[in-house]
Structures are given as structure tokens and as C-alpha cells.
N, C-alpha and C. Protein backbone atom coordinates (compact mmCIF):
# COMPACT_ATOMS: atom_id res chain seq x y z
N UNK A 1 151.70 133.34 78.89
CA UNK A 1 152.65 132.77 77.95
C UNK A 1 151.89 132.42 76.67
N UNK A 2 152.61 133.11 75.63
CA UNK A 2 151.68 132.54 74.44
C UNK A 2 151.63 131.00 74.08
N UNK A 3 150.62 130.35 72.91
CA UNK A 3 150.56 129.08 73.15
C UNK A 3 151.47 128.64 72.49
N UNK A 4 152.09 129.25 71.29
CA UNK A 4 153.54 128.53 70.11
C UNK A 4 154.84 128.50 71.27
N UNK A 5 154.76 129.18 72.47
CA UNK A 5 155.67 128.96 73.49
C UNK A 5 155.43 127.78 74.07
N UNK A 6 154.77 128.01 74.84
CA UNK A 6 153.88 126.53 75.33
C UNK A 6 154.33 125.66 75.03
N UNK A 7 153.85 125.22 73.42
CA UNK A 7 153.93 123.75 72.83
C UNK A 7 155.16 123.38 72.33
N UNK A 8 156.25 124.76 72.64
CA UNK A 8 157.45 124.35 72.33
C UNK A 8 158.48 123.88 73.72
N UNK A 9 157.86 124.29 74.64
CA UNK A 9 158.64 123.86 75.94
C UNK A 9 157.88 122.66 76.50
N UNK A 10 156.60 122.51 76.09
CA UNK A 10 156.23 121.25 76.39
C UNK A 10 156.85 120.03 75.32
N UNK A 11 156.72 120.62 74.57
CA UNK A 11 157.43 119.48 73.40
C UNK A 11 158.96 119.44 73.92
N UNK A 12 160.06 119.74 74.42
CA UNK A 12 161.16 119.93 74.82
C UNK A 12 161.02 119.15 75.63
N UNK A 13 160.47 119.20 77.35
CA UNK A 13 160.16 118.61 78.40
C UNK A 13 159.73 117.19 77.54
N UNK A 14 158.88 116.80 76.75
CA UNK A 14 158.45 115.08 76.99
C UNK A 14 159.61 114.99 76.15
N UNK A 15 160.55 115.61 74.87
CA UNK A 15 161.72 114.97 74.14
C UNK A 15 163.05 114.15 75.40
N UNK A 16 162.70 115.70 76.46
CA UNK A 16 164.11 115.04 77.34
C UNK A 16 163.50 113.85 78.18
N UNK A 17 162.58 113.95 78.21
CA UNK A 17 161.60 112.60 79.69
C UNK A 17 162.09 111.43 78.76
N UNK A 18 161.74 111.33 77.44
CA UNK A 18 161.83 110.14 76.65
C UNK A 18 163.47 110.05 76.28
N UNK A 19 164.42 110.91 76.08
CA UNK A 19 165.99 110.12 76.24
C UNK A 19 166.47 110.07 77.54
N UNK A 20 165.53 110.26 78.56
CA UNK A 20 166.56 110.15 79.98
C UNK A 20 165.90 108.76 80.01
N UNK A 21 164.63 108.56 79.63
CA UNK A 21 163.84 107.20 79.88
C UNK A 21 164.49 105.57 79.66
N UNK A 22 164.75 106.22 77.95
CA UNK A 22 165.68 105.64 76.86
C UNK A 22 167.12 105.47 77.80
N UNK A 23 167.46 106.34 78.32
CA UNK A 23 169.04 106.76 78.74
C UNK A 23 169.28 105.44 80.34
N UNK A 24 168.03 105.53 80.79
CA UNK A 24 167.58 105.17 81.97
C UNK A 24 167.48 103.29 81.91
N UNK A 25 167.09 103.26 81.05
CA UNK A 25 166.29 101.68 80.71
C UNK A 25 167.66 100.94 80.24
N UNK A 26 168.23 101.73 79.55
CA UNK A 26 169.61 100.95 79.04
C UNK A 26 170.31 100.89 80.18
N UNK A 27 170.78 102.02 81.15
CA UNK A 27 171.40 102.11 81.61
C UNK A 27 171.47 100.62 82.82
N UNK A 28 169.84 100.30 83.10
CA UNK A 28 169.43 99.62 83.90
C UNK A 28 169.67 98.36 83.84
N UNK A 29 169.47 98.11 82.59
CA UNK A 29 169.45 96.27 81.42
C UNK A 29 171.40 96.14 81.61
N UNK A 30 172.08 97.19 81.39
CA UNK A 30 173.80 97.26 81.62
C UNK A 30 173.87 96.78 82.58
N UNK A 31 173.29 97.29 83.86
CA UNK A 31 173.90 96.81 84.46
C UNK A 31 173.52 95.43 85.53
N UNK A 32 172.03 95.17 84.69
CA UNK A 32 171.91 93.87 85.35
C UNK A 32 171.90 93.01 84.55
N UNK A 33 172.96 93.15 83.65
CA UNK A 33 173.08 91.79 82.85
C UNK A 33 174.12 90.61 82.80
N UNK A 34 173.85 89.44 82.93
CA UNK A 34 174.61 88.64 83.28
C UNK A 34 174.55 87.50 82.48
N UNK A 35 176.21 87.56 81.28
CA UNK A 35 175.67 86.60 80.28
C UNK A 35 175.89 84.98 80.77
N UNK A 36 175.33 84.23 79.80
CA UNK A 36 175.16 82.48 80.34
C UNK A 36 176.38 81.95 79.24
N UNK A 37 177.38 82.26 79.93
CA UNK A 37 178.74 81.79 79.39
C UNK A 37 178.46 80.60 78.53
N UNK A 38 178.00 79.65 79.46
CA UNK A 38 178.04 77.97 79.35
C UNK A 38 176.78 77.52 78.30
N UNK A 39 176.14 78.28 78.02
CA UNK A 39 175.10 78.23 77.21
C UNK A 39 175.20 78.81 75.45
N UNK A 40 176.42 79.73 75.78
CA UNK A 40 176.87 80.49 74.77
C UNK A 40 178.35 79.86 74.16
N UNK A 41 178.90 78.79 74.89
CA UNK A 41 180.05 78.25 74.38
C UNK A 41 180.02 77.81 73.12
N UNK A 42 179.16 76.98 72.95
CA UNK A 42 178.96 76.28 71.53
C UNK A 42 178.18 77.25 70.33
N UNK A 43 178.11 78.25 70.54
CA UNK A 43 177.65 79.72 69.76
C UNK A 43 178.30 80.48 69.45
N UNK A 44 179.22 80.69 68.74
CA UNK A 44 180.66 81.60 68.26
C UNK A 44 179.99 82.16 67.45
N UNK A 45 179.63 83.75 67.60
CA UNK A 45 179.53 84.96 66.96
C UNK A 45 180.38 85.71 67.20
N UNK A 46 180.16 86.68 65.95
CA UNK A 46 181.12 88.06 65.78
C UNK A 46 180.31 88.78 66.79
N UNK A 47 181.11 89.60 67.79
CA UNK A 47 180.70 90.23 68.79
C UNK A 47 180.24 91.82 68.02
N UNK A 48 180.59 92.14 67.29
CA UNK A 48 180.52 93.37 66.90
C UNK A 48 178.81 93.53 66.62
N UNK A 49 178.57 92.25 65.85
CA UNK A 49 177.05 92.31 65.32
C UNK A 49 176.25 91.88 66.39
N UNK A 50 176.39 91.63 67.72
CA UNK A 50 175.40 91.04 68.61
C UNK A 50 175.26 92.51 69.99
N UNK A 51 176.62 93.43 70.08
CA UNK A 51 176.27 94.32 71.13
C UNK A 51 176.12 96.02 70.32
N UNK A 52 174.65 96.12 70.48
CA UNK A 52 174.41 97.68 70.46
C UNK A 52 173.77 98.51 71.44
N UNK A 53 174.23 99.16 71.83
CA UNK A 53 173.92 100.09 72.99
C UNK A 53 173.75 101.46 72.71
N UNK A 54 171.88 101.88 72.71
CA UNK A 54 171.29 102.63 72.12
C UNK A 54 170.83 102.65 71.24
N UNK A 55 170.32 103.36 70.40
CA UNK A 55 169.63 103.54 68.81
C UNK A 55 170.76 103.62 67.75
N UNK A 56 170.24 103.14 66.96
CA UNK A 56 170.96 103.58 65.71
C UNK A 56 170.09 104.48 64.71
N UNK A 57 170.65 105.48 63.92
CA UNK A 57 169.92 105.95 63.20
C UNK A 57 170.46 107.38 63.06
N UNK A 58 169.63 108.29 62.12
CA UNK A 58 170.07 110.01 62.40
C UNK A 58 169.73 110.48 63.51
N UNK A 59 170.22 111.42 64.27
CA UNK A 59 169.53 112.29 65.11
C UNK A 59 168.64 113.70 64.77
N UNK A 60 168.93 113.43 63.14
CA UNK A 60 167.87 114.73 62.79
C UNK A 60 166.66 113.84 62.77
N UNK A 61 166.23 113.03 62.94
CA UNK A 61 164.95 112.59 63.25
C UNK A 61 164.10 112.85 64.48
N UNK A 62 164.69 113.45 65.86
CA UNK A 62 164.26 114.66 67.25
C UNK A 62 163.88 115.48 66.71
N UNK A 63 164.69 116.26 65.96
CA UNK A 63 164.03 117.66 65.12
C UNK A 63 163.26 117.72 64.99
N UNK A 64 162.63 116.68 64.12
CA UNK A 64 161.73 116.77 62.99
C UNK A 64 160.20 116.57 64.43
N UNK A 65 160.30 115.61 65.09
CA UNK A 65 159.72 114.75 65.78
C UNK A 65 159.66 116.06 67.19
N UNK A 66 160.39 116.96 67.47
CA UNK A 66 159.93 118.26 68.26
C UNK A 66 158.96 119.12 67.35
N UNK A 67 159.48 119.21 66.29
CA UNK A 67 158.70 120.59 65.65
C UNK A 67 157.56 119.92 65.28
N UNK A 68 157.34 118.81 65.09
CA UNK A 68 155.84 118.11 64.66
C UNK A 68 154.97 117.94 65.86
N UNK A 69 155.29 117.89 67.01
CA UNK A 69 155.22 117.75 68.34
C UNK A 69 154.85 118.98 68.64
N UNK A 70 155.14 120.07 68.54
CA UNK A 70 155.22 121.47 69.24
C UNK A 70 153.80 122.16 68.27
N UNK A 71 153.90 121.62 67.10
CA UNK A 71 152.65 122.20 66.12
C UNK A 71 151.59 121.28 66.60
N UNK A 72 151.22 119.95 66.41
CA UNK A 72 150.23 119.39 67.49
C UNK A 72 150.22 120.17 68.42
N UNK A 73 150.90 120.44 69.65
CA UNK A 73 150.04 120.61 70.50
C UNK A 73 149.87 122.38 70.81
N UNK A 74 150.22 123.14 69.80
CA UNK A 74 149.95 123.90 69.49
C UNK A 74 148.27 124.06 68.80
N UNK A 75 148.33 123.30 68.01
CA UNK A 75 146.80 122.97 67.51
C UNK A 75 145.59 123.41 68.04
N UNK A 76 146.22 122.04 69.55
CA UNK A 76 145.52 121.46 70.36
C UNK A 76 145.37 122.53 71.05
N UNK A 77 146.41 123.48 71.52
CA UNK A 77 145.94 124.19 73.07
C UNK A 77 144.75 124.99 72.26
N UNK A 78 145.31 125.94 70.81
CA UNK A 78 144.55 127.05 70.01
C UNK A 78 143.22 126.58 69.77
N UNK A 79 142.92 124.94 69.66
CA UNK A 79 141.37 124.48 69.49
C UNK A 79 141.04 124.84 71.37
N UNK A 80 141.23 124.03 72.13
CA UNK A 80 140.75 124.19 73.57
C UNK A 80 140.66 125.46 73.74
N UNK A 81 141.48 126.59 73.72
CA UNK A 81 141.14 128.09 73.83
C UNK A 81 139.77 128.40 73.12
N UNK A 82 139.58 128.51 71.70
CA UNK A 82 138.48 129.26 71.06
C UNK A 82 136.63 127.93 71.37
N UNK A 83 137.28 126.95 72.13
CA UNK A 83 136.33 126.38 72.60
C UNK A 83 135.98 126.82 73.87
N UNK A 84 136.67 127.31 74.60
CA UNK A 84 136.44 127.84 75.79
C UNK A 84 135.80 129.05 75.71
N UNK A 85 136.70 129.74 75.07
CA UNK A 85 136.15 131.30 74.40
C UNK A 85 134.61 131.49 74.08
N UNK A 86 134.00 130.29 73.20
CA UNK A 86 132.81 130.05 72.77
C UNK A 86 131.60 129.71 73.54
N UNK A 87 132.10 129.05 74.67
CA UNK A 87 130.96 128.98 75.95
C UNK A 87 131.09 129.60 76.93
């Protein structure tokens, strides 16, 4: 397998490990959360600004953050090869 393959399916594999992780951790905090009613009575907030669930932000920021990902370790395998090559 060439290495620009490589570092693009490895870069793929840790993108999905890190939103199932992400996907995983929230999912976990959901459902063991249990608010303190009685503690929160005398605290009247707008609910809108206190519950977010997940990131906020673009999602063209994965993009960017695979293909920068996939050229690292592209780099990386093409240095370890011609070092190997060399001894």
C-alpha cells in the first residue's frame, strides 16, 4: 500500500476514534446526570444559554484537521522508510 494511502486511512481511523470518543463521553455524562433541583431553585437562568450538547463551531474544521493529519503522517512514514532504506 502506498504511504499517501496509508496516512490517509490512518488519519480517517483516529478522526472516527475521536467523534465516537466525543460521541461516547457525552453520551455517558447524559445519561448520568442528575440535576440538584433544590440547589438550583434560587438560580433562575435562561435554559437555552446553560444546555449544549456537543461542539459548537464549523465542521469544515475535520477537513482541514484530516488533510493536515494525513500529510504529517505521511511525512513521517516517507522519513522512517528512506531511514530504513539507509541502513
Amino acid at each position: 500500500m502506498k504511504i499517501t494511502t496509508r496516512a490517509m486511512l490512518i488519519s480517517t481511523a483516529l478522526h472516527l476514534l475521536y467523534l465516537v470518543a466525543t460521541f461516547g463521553i457525552g453520551f455517558i455524562r447524559t445519561l448520568n446526570y442528575e440535576p440538584d433541583i433544590i440547589a438550583e431553585a434560587d438560580n433562575v437562568v435562561v435554559l437555552q444559554d446553560e444546555t449544549v450538547i456537543g461542539t459548537t463551531g464549523t465542521p469544515l474544521i475535520y477537513v482541514f484537521t484530516w488533510i493536515g493529519l494525513a500529510i504529517v503522517l505521511a511525512l513521517g512514514m516517507f522519513t522512517v522508510q528512506r531511514i530504513r532504506k539507509t541502513r
